[in-house]
N, C-alpha and C. Protein backbone atom coordinates (compact mmCIF):
# COMPACT_ATOMS: atom_id res chain seq x y z
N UNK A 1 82.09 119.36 115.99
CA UNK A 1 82.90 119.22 114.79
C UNK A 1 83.38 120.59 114.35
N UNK A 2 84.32 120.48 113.97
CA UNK A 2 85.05 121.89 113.22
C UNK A 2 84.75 122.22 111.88
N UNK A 3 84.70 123.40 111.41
CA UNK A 3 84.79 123.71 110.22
C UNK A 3 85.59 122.26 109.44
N UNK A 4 86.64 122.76 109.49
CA UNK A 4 87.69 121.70 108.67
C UNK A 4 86.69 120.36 108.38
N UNK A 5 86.66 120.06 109.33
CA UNK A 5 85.59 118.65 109.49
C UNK A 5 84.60 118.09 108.23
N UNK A 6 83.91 119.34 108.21
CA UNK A 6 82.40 119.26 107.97
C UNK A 6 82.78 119.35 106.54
N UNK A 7 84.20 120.72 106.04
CA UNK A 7 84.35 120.58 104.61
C UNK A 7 84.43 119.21 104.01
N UNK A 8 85.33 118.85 104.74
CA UNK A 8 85.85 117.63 104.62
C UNK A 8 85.15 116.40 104.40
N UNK A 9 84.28 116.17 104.97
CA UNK A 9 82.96 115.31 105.21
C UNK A 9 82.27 115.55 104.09
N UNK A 10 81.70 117.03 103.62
CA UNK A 10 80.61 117.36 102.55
C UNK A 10 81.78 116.98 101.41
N UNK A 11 82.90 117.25 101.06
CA UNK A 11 83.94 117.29 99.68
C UNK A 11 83.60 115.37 99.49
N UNK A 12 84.09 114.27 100.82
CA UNK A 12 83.89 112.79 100.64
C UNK A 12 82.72 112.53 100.13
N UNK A 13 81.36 113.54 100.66
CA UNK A 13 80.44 112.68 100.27
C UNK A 13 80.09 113.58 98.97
N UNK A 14 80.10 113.98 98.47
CA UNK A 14 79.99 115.17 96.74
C UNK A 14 80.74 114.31 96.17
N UNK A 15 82.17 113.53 96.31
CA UNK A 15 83.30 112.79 95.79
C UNK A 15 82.44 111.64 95.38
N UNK A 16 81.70 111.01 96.57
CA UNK A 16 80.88 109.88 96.20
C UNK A 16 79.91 109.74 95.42
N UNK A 17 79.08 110.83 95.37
CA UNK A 17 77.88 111.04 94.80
C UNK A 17 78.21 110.84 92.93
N UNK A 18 79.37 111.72 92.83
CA UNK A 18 79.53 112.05 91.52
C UNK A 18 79.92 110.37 90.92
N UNK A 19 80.77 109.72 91.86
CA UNK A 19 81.11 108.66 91.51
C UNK A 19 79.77 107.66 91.11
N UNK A 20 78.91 107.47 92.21
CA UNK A 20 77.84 106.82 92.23
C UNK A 20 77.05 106.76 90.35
N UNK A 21 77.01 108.15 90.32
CA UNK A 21 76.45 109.11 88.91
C UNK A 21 77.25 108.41 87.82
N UNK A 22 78.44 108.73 88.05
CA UNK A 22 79.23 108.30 86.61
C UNK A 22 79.37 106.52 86.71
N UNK A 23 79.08 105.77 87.26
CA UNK A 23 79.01 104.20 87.24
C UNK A 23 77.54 104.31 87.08
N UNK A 24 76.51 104.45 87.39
CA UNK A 24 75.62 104.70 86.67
C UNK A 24 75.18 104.85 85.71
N UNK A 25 75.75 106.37 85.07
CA UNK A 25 75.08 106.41 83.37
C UNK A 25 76.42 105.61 82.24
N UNK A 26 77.86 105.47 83.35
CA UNK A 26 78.37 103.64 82.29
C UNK A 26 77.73 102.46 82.11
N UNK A 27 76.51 102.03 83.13
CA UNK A 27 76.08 101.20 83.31
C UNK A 27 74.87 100.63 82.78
N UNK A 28 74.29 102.18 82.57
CA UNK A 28 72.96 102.59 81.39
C UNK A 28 73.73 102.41 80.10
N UNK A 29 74.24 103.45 79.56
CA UNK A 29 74.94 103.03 78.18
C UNK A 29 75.26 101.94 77.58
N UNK A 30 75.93 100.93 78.91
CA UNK A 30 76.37 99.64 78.28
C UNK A 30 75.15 98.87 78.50
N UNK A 31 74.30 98.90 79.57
CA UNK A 31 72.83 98.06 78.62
C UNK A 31 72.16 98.56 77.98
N UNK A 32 72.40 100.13 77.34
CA UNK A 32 71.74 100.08 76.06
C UNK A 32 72.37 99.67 74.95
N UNK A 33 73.77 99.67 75.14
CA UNK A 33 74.66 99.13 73.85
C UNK A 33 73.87 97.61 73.48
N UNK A 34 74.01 97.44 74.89
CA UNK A 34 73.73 95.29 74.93
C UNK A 34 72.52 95.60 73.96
N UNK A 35 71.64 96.12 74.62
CA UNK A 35 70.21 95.58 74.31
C UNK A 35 69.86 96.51 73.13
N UNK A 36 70.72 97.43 72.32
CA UNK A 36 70.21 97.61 70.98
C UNK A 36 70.83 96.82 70.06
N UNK A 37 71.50 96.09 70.13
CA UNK A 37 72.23 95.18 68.91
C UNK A 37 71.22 94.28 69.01
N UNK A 38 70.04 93.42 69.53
CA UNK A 38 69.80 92.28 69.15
C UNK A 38 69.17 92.66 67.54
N UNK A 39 68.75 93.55 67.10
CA UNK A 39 67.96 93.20 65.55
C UNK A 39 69.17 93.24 64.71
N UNK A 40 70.63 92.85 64.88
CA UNK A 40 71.44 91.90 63.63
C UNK A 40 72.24 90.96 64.67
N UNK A 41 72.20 90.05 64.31
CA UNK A 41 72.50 88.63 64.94
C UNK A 41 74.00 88.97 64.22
N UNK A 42 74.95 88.36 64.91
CA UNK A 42 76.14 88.50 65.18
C UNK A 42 76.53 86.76 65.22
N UNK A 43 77.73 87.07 64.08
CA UNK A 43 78.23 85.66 63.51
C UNK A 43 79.28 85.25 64.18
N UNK A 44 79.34 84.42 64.99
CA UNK A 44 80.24 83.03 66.45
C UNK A 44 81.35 83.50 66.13
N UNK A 45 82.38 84.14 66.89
CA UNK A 45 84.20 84.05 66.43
C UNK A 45 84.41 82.31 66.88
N UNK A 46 85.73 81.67 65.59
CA UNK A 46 86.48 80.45 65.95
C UNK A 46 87.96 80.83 66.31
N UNK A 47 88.51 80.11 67.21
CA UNK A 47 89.84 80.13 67.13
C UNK A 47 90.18 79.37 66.39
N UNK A 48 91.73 80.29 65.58
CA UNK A 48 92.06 78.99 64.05
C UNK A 48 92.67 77.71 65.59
N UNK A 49 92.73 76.38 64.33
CA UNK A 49 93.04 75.75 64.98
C UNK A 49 92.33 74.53 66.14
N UNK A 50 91.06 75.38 66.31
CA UNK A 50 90.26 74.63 66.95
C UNK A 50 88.95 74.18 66.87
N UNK A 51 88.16 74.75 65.78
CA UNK A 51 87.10 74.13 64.90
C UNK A 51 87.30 73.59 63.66
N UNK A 52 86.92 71.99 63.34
CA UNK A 52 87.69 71.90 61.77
C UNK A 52 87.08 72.65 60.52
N UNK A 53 85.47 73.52 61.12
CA UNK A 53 84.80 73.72 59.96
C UNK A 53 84.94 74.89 59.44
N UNK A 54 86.07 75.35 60.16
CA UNK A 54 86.48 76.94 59.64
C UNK A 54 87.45 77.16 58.93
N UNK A 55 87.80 75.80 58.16
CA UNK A 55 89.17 75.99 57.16
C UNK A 55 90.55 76.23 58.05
N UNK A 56 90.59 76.26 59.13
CA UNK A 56 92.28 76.28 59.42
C UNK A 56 92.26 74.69 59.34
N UNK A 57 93.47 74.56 59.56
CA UNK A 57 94.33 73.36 60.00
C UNK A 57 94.15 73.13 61.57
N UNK A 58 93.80 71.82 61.91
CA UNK A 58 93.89 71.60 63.59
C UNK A 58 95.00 70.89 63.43
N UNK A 59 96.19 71.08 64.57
CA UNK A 59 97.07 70.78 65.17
C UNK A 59 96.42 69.25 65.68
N UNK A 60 97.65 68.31 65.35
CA UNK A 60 97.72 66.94 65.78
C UNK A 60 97.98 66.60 67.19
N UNK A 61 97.39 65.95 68.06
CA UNK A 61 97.97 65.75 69.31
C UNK A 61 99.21 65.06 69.17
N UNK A 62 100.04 65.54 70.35
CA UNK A 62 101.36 64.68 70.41
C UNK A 62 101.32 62.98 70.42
N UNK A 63 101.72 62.37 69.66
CA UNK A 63 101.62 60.83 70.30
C UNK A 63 102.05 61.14 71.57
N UNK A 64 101.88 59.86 72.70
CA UNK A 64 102.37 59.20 73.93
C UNK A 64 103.55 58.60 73.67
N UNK A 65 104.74 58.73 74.29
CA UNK A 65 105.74 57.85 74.02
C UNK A 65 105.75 56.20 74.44
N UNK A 66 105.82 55.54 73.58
CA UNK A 66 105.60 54.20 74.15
C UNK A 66 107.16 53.13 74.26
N UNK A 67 107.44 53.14 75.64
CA UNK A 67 108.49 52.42 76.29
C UNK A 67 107.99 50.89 75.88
């Protein structure tokens, strides 16, 4: 193998490593995000429109046209 080579080879795998590292400590962070919120319970989002007990208005289905 040549010089050129070997830079080349060590720069891909340093490229990887760092990558490996940084998906890593995103991956830590976001299960510590997850897993420090459970001590306040977090209240259900509704879409308007599609639960009646959230005060919007639900949309009527279309009648069927009847021939």
């Amino acid at each position: 193998m040549s010089v050129a080579q070997n830079a080349g080879i060590r720069k891909t795998v340093r490229q990887l490593l760092v990558a490996v590292a940084a998906c890593t400590a995103v991956a830590g962070g976001a299960t510590f995000a997850v897993g420090s919120g459970t001590d306040h319970p977090v209240t259900p989002q509704t879409v308007a429109g599609v639960a009646e007990d959230n005060g919007w208005p639900v949309v009527p289905p279309k009648p069927s046209p009847t021939n």
